[in-house]
PDB file of N, CA and C in Angstrom:
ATOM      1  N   UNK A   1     113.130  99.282  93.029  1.00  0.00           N
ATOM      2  CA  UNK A   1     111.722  99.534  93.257  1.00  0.00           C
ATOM      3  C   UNK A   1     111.156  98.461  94.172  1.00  0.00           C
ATOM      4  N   UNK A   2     109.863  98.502  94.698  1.00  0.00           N
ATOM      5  CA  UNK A   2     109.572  98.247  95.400  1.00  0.00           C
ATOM      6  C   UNK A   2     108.175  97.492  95.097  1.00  0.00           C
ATOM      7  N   UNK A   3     107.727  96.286  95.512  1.00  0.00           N
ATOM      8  CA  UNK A   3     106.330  95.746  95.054  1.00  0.00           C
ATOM      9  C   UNK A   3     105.252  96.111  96.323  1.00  0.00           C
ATOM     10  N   UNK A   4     104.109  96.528  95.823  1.00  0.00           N
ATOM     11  CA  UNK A   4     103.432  96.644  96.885  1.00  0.00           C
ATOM     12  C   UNK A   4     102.179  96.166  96.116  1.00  0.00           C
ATOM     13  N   UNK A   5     101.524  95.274  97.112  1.00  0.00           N
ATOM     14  CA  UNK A   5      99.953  93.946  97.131  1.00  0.00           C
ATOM     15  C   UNK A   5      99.471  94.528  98.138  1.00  0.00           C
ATOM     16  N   UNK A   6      97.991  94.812  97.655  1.00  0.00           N
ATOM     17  CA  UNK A   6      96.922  94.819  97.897  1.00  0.00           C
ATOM     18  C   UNK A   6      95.802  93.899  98.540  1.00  0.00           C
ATOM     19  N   UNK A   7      95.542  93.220  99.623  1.00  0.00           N
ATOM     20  CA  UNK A   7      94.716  92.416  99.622  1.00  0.00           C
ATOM     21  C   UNK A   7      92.875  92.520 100.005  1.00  0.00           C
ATOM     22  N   UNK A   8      92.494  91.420  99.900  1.00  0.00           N
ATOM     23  CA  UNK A   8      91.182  91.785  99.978  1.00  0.00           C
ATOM     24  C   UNK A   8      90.319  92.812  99.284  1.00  0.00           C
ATOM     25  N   UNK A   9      90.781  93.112  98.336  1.00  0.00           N
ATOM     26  CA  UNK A   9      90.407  94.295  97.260  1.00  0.00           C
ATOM     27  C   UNK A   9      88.589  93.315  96.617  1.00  0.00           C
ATOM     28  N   UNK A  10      87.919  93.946  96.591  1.00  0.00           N
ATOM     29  CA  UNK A  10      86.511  93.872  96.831  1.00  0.00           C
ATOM     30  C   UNK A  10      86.346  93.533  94.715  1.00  0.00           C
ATOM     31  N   UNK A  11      85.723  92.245  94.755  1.00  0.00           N
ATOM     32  CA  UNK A  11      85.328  91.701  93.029  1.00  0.00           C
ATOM     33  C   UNK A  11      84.990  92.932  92.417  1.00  0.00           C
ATOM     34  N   UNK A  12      84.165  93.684  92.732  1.00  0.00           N
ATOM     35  CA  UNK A  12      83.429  94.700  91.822  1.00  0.00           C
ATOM     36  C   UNK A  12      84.435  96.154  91.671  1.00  0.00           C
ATOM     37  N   UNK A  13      85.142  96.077  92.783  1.00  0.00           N
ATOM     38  CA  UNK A  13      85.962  97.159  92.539  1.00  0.00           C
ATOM     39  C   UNK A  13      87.365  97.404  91.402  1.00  0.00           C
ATOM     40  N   UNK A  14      87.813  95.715  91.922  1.00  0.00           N
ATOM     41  CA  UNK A  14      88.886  95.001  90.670  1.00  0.00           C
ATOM     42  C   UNK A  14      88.405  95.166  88.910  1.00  0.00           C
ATOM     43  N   UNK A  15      87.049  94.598  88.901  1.00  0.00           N
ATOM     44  CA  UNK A  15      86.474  94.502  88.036  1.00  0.00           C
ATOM     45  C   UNK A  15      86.513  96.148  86.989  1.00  0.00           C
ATOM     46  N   UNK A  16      85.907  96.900  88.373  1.00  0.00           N
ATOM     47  CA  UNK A  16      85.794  98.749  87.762  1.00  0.00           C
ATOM     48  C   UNK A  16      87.362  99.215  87.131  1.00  0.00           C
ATOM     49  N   UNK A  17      88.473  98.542  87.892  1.00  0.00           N
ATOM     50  CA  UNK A  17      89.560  99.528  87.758  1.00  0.00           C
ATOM     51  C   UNK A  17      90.149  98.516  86.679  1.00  0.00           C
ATOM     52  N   UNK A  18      89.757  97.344  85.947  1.00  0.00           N
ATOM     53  CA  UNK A  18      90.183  96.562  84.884  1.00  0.00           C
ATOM     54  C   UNK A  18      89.236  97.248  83.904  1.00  0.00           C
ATOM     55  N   UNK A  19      88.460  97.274  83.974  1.00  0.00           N
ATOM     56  CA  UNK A  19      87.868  97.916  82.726  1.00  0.00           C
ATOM     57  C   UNK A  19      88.310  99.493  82.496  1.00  0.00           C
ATOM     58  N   UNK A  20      88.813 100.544  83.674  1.00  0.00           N
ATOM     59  CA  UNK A  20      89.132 101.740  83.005  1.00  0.00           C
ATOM     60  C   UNK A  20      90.255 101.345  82.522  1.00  0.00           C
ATOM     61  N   UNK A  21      91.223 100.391  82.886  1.00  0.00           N
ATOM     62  CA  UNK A  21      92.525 100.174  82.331  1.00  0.00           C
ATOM     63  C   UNK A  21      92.416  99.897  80.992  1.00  0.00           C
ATOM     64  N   UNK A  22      91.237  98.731  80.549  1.00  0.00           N
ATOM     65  CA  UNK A  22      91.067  98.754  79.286  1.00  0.00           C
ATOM     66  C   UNK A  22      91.041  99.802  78.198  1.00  0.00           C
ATOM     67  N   UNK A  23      89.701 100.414  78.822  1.00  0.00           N
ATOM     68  CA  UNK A  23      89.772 101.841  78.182  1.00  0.00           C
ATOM     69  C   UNK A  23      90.697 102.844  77.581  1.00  0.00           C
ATOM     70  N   UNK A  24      91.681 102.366  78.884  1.00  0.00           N
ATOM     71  CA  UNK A  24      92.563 103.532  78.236  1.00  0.00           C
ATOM     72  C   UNK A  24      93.618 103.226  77.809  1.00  0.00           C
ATOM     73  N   UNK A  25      93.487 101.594  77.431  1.00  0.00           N
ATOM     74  CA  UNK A  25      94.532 100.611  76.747  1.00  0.00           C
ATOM     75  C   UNK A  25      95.849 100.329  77.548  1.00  0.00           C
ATOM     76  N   UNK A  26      95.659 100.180  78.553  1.00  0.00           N
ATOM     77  CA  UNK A  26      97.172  99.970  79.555  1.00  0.00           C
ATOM     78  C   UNK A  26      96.576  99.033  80.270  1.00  0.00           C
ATOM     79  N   UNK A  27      97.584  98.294  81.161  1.00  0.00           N
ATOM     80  CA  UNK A  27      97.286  97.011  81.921  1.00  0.00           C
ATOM     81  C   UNK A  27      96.667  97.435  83.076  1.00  0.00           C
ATOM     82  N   UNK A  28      96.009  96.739  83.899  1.00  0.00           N
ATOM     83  CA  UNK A  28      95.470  97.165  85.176  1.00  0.00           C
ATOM     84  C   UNK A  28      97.059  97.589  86.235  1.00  0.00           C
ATOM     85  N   UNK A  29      98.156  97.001  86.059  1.00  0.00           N
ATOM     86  CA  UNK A  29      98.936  97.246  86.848  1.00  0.00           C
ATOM     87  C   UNK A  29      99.763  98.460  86.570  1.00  0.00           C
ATOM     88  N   UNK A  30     100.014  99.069  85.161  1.00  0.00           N
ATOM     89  CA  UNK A  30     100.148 100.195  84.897  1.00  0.00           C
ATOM     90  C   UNK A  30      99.358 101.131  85.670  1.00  0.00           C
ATOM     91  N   UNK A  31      98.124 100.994  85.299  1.00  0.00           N
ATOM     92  CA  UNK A  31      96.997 101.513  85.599  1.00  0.00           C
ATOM     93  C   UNK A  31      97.252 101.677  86.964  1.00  0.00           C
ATOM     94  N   UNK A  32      96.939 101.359  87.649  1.00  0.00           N
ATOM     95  CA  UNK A  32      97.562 101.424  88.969  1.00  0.00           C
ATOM     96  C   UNK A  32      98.689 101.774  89.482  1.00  0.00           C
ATOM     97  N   UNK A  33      99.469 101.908  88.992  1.00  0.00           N
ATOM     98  CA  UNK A  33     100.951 102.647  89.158  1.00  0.00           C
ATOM     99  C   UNK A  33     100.829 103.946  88.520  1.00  0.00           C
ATOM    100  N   UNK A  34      99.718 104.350  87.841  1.00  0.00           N
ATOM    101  CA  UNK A  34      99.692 105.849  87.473  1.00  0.00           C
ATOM    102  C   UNK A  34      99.134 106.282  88.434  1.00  0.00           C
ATOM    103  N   UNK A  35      98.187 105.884  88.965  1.00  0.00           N
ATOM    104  CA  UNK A  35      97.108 106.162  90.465  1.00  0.00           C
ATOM    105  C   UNK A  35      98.239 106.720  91.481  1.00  0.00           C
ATOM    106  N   UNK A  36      99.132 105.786  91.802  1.00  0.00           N
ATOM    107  CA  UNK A  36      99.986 105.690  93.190  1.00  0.00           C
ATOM    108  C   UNK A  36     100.730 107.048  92.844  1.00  0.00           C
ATOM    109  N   UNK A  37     101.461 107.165  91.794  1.00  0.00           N
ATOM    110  CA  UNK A  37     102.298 107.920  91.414  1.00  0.00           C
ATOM    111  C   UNK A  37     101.401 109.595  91.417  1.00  0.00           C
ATOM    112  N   UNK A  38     100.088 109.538  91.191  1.00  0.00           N
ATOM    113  CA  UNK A  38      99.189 110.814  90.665  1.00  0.00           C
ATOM    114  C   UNK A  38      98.815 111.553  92.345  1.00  0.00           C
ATOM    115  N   UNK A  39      98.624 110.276  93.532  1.00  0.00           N
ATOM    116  CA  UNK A  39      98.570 110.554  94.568  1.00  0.00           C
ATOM    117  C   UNK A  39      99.918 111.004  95.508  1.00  0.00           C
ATOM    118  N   UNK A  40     100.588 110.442  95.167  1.00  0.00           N
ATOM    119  CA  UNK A  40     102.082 110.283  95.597  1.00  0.00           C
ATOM    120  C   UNK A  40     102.330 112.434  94.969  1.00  0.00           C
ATOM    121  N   UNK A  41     102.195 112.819  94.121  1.00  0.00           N
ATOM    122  CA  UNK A  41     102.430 114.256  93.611  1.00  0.00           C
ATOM    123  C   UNK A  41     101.807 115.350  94.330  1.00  0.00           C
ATOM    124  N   UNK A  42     100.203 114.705  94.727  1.00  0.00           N
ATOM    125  CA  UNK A  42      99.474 115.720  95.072  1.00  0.00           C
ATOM    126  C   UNK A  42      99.769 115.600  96.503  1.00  0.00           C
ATOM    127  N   UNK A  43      99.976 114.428  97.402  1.00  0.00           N
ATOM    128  CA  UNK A  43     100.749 114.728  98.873  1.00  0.00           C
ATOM    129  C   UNK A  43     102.316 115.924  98.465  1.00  0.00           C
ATOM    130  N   UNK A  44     102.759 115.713  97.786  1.00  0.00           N
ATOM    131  CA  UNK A  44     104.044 116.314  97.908  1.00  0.00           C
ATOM    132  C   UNK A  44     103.456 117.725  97.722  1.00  0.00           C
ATOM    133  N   UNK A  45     102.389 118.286  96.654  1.00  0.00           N
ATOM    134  CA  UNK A  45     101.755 119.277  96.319  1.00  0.00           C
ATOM    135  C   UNK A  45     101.299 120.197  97.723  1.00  0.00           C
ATOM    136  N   UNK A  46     100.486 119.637  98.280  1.00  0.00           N
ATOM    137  CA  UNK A  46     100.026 119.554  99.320  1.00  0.00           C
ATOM    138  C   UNK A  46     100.890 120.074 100.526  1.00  0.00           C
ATOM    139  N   UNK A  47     101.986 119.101 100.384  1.00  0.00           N
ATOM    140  CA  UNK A  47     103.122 119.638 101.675  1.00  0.00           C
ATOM    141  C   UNK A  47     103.825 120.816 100.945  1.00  0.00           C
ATOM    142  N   UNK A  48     104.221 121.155 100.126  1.00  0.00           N
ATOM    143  CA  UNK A  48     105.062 122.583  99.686  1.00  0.00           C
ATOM    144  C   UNK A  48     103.910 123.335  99.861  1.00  0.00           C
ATOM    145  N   UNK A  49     102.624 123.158  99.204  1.00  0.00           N
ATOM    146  CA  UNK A  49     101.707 124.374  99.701  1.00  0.00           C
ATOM    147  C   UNK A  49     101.219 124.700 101.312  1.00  0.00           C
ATOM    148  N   UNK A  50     101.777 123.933 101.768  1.00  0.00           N
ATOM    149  CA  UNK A  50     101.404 123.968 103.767  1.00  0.00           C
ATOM    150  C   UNK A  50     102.897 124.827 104.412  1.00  0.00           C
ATOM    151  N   UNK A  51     104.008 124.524 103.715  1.00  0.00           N
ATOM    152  CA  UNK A  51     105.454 125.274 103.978  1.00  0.00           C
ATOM    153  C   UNK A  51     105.573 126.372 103.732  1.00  0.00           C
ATOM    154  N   UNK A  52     104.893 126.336 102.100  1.00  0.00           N
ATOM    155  CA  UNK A  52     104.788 128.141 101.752  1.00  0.00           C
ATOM    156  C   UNK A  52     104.153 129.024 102.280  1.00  0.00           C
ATOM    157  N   UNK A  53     102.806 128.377 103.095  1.00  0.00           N
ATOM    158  CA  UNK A  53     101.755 129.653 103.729  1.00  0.00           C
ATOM    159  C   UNK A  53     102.771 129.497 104.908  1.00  0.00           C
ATOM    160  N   UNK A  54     103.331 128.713 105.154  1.00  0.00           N
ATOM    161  CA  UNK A  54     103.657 128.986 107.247  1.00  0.00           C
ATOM    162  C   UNK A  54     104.560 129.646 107.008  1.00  0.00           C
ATOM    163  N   UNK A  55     106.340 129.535 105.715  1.00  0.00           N
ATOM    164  CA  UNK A  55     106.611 130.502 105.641  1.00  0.00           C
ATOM    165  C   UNK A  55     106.319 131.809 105.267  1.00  0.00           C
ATOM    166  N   UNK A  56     105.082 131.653 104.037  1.00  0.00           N
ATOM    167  CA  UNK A  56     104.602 133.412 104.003  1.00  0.00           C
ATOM    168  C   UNK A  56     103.890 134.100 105.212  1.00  0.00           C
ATOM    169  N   UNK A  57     103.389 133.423 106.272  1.00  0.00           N
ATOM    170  CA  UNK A  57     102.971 133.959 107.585  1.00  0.00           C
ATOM    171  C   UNK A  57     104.139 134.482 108.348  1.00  0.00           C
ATOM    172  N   UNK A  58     104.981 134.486 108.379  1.00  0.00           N
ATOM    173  CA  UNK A  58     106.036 134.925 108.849  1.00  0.00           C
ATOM    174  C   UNK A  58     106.952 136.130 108.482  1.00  0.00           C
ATOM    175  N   UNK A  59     106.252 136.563 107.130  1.00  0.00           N
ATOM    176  CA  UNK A  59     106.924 137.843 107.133  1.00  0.00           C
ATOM    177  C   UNK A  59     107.649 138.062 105.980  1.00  0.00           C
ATOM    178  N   UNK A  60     108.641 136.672 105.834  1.00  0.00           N
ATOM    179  CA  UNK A  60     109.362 136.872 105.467  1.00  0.00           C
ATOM    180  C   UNK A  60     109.475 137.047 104.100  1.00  0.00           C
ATOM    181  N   UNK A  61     110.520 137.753 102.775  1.00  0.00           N
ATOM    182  CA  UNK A  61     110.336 137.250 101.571  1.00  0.00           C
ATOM    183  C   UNK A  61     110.763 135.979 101.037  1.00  0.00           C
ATOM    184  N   UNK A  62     110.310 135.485 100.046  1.00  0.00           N
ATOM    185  CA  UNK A  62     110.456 134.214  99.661  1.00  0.00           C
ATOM    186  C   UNK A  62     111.044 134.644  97.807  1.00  0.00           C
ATOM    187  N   UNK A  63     112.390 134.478  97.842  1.00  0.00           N
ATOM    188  CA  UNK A  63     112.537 133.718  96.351  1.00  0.00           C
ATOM    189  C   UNK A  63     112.619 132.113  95.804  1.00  0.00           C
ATOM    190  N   UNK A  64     112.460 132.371  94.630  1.00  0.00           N
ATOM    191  CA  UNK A  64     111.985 130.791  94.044  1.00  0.00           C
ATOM    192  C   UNK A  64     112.367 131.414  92.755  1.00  0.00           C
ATOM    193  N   UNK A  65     113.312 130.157  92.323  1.00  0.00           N
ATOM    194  CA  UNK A  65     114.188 130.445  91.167  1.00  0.00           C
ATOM    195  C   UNK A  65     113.289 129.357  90.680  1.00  0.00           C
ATOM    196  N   UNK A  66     112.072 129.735  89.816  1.00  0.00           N
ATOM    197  CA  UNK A  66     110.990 128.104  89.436  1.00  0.00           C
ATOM    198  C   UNK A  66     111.814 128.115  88.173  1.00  0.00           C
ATOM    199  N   UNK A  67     112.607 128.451  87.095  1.00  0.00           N
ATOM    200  CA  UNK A  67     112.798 127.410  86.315  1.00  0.00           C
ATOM    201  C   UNK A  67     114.014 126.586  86.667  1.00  0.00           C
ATOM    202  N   UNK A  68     114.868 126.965  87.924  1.00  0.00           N
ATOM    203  CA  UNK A  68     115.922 125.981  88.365  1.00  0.00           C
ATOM    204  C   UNK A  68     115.245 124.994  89.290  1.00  0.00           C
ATOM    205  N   UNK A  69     114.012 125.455  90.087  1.00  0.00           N
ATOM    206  CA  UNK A  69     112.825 124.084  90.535  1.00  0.00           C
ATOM    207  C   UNK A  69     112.186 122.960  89.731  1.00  0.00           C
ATOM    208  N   UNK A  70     112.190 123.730  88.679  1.00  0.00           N
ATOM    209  CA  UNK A  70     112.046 122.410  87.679  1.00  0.00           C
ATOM    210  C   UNK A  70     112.775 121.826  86.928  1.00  0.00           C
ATOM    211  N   UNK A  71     113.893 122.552  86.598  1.00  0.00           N
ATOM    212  CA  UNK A  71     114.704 121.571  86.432  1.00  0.00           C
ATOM    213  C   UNK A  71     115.096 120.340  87.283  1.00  0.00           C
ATOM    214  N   UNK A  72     115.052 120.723  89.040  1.00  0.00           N
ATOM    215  CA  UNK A  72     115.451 120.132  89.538  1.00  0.00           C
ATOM    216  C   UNK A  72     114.565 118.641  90.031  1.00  0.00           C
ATOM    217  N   UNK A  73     113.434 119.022  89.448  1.00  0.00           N
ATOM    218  CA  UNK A  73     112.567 118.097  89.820  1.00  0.00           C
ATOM    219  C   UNK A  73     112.600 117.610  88.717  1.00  0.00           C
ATOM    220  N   UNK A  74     113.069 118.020  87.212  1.00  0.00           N
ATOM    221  CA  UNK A  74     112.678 116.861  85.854  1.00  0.00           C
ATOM    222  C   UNK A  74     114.211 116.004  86.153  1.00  0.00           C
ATOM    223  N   UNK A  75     115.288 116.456  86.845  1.00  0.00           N
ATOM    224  CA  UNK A  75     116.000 115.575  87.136  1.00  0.00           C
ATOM    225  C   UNK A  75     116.344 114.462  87.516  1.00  0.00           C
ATOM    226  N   UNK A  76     115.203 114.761  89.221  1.00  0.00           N
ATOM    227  CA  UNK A  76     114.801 113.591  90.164  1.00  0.00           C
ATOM    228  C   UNK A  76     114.220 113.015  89.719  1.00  0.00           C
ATOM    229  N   UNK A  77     112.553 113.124  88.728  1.00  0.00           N
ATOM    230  CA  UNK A  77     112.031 112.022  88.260  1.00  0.00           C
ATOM    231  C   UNK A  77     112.739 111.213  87.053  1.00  0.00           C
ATOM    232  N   UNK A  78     113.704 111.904  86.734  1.00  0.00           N
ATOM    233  CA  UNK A  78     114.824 111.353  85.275  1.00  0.00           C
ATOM    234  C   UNK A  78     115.072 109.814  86.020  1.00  0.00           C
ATOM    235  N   UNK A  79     115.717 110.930  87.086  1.00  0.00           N
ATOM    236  CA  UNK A  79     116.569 110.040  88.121  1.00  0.00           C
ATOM    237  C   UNK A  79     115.961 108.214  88.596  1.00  0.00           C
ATOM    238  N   UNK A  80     114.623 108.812  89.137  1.00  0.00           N
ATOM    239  CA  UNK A  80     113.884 108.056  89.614  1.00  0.00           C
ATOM    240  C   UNK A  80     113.551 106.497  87.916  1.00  0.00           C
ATOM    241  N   UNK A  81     113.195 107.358  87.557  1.00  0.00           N
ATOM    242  CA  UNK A  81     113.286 106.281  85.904  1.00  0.00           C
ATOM    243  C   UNK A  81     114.315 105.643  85.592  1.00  0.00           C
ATOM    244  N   UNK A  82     114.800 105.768  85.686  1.00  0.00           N
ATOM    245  CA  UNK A  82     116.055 104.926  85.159  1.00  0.00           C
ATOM    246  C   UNK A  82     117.011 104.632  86.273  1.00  0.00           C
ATOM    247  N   UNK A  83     116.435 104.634  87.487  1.00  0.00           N
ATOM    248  CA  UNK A  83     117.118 103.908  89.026  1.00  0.00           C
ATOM    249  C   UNK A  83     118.769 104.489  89.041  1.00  0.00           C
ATOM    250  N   UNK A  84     118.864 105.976  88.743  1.00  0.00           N
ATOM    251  CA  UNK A  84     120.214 105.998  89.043  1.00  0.00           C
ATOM    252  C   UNK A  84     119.933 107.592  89.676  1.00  0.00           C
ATOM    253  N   UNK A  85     121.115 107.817  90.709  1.00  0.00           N
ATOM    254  CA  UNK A  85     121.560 108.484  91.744  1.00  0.00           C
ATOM    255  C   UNK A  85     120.840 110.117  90.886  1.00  0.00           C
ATOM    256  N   UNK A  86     120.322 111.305  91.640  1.00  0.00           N
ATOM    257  CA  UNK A  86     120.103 111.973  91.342  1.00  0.00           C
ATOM    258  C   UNK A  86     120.932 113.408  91.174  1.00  0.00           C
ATOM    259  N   UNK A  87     121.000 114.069  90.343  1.00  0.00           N
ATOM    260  CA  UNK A  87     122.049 115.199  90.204  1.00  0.00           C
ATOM    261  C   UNK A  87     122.323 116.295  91.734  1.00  0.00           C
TER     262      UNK A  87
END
């Protein structure tokens, strides 16, 4: 994994995102690694839904085997957790 710092992050803003962390009983740096990770989904969201209209503009049919898609994705994030090679 990878560390990534933030600088110049503004007192009052630090302040806001320590107190929801409180709230919801996790550290600010958790807290923040749920953020990255929640944004990090909805880009990927985002790009399969931009692939699917350009391929459904095209005509063509589309199968999607979704419970072998999710498997394949509870794999990768398996994967991703525990830092080892993905199926």
């Amino acid at each position: 994994m990878v560390a990534v710092q933030i600088r110049d992050v503004p007192d009052e803003v630090r302040d806001v995102l320590a107190r929801e962390a409180e709230q919801r009983g996790k550290s600010l740096q958790s807290f923040l690694l749920e953020i990255l990770e929640r944004e990090a989904r909805s880009a990927r969201n985002r790009a399969f839904v931009i692939d699917f209209a350009a391929i459904r503009g095209t005509g063509r049919e589309i199968s999607i085997d979704v419970p072998e898609l999710i498997s394949q994705e509870r794999d990768a994030r398996e994967a991703r957790l525990l830092g080892t090679p993905s199926k």
